[in-house]
C-alpha atoms as a PDB file:
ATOM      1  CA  UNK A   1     -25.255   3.104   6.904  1.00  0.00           C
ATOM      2  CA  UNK A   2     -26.359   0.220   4.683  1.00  0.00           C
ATOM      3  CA  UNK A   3     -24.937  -3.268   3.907  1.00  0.00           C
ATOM      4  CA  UNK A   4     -25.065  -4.623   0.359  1.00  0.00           C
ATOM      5  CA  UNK A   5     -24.734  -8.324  -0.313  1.00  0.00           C
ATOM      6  CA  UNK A   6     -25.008  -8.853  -4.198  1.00  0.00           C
ATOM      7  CA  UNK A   7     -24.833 -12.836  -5.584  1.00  0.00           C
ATOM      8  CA  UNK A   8     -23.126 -12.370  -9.065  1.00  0.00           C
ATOM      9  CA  UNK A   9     -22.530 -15.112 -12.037  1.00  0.00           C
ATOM     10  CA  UNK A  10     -18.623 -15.797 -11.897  1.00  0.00           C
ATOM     11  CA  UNK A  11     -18.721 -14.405 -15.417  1.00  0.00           C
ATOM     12  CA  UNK A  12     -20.501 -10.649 -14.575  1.00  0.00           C
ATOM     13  CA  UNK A  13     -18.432  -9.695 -11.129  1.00  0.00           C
ATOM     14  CA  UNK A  14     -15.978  -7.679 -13.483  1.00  0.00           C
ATOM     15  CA  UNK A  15     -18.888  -5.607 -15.034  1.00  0.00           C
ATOM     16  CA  UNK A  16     -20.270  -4.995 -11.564  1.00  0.00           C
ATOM     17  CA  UNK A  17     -17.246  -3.199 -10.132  1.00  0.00           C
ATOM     18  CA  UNK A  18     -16.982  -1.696 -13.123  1.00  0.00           C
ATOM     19  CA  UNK A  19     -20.441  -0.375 -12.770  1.00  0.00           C
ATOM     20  CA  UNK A  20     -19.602   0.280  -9.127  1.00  0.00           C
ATOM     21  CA  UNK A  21     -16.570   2.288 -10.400  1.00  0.00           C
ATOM     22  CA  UNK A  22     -18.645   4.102 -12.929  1.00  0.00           C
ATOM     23  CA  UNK A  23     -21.068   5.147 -10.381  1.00  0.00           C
ATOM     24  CA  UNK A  24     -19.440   8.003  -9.046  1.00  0.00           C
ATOM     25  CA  UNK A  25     -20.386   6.997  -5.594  1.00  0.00           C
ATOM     26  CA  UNK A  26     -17.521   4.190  -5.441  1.00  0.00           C
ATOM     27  CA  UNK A  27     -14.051   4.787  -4.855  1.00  0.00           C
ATOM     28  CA  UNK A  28     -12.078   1.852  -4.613  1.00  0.00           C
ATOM     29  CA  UNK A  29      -9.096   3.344  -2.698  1.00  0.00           C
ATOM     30  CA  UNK A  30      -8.495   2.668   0.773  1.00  0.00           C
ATOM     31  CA  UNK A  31      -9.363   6.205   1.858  1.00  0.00           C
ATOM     32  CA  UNK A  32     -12.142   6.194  -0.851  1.00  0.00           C
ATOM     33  CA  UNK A  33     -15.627   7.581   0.218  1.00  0.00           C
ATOM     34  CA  UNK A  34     -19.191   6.244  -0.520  1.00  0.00           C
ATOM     35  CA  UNK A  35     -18.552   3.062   0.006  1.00  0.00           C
ATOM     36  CA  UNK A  36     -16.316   0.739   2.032  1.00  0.00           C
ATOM     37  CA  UNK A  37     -14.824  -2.380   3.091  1.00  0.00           C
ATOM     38  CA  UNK A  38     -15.368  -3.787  -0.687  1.00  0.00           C
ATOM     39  CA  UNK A  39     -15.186  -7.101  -0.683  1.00  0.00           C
ATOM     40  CA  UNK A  40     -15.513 -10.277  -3.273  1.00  0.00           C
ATOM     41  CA  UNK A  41     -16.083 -13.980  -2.383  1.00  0.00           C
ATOM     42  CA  UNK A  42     -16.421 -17.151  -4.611  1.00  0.00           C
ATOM     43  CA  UNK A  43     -18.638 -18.898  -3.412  1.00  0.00           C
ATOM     44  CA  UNK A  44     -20.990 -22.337  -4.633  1.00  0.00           C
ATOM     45  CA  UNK A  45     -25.044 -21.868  -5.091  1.00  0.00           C
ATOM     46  CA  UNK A  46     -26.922 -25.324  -4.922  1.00  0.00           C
ATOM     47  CA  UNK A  47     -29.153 -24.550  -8.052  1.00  0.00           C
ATOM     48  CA  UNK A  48     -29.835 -26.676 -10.699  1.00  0.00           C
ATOM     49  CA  UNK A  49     -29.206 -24.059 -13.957  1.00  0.00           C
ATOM     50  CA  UNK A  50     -31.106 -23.616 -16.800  1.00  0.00           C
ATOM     51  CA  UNK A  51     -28.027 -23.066 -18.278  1.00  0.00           C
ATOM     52  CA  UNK A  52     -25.969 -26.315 -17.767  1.00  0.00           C
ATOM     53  CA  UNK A  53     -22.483 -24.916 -19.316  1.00  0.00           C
ATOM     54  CA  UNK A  54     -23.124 -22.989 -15.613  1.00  0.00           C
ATOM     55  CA  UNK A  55     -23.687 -25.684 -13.441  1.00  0.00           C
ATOM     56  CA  UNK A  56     -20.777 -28.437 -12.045  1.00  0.00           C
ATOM     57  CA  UNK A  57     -21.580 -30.968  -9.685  1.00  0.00           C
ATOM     58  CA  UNK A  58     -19.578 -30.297  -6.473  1.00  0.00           C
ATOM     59  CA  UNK A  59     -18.161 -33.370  -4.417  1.00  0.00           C
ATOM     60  CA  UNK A  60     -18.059 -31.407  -0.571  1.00  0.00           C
ATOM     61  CA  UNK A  61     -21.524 -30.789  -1.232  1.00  0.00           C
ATOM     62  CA  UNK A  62     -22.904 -33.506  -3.275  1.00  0.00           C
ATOM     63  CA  UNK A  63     -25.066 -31.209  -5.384  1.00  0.00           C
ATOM     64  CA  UNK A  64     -24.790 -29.651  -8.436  1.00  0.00           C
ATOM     65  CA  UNK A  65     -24.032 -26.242  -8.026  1.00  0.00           C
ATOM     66  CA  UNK A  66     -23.263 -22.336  -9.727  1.00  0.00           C
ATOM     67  CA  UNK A  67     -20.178 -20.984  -9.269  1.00  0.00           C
ATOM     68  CA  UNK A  68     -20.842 -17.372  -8.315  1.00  0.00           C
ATOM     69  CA  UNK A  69     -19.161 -14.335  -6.512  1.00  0.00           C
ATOM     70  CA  UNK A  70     -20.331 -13.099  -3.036  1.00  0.00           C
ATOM     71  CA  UNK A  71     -20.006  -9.052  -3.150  1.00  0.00           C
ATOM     72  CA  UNK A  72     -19.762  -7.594   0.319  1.00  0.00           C
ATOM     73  CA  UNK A  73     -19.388  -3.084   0.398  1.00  0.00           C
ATOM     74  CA  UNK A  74     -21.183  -0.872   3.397  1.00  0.00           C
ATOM     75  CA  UNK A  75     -21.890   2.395   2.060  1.00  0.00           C
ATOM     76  CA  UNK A  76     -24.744   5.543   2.910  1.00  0.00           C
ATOM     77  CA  UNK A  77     -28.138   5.695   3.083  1.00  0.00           C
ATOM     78  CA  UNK A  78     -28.355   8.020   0.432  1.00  0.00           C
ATOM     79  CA  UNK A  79     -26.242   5.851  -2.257  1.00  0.00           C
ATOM     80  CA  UNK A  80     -27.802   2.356  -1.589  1.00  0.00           C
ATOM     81  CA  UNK A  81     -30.470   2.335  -4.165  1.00  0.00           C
ATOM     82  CA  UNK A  82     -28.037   3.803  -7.136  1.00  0.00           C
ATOM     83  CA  UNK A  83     -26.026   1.106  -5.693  1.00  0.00           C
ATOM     84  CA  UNK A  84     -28.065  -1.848  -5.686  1.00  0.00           C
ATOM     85  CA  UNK A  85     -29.546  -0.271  -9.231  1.00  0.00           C
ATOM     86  CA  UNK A  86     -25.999  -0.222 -10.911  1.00  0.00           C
ATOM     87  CA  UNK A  87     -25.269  -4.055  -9.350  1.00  0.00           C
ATOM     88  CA  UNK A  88     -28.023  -5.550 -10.878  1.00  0.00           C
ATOM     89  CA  UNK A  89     -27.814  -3.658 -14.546  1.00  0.00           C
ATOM     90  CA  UNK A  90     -24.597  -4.712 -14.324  1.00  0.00           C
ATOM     91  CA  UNK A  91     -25.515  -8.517 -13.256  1.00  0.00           C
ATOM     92  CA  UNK A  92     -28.059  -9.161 -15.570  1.00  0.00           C
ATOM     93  CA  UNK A  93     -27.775 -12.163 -17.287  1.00  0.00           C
ATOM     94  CA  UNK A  94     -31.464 -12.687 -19.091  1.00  0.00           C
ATOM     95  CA  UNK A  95     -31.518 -16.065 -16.643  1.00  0.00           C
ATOM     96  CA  UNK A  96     -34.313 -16.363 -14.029  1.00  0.00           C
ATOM     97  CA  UNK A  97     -31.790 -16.921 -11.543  1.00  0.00           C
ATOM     98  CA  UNK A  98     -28.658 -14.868 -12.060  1.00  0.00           C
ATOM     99  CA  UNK A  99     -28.223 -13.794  -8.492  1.00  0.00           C
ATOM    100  CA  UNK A 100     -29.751 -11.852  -5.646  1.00  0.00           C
ATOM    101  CA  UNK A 101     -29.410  -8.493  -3.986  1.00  0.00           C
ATOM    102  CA  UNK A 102     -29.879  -7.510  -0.310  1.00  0.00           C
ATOM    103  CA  UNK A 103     -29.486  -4.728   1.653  1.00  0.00           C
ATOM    104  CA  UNK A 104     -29.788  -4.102   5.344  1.00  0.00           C
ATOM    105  CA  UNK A 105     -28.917  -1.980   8.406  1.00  0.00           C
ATOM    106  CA  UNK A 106     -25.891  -1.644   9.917  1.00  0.00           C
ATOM    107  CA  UNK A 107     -26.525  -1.016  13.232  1.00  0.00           C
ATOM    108  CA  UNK A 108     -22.994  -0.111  14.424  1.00  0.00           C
ATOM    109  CA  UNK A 109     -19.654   0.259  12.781  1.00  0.00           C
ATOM    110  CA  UNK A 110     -16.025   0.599  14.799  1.00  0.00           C
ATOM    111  CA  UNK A 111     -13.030   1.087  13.116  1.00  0.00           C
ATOM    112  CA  UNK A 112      -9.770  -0.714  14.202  1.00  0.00           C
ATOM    113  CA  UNK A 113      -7.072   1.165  14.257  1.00  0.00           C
END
């Protein structure tokens, strides 16, 4: 199995699980196969934007920062690339920075029941 974390501008998670949707390999239903545990975040990136209608100044952090959305699934081997590939079509914002993709091992998984 494979972790995904994907970074997405506030403004592109919709398209994303969309995308994920459209995939084939996504179904979004608790006893859904492909992938699992779905998850979404906001979360604040320290990043000075080249867009500034992006960028707000947060006071906890005393930085300026992007808003952005923190997508968490675990899914197969065999579906991470298509995966990762429909994220970041879906993502894409022309910017230099619009967000980040990572993928990694899961070593172990136990459900609770």
């Amino acid at each position: 199995m494979k972790e995904i974390k994907a970074f997405v501008r506030q403004h592109r998670i919709a398209n994303v699980l969309e995308a994920l949707k459209d995939s084939g390999h996504c179904d979004m239903s608790n006893s859904g196969n492909g992938c699992h545990n779905i998850t979404v975040s906001k979360v604040q990136r320290p990043l000075a934007s080249g867009d500034p209608t992006q960028q707000h100044y947060s006071m906890e952090l005393a930085e300026a920062v992007v808003a952005e959305y923190k997508l968490e699934l675990v899914c197969a081997d065999d579906v991470v690339e298509v995966l990762a590939d429909a994220i970041a079509k879906a993502a894409a914002t022309g910017q230099a920075e619009a967000g980040w993709i990572f993928m990694s091992d899961v070593q172990r998984a136990v459900r609770i029941l």
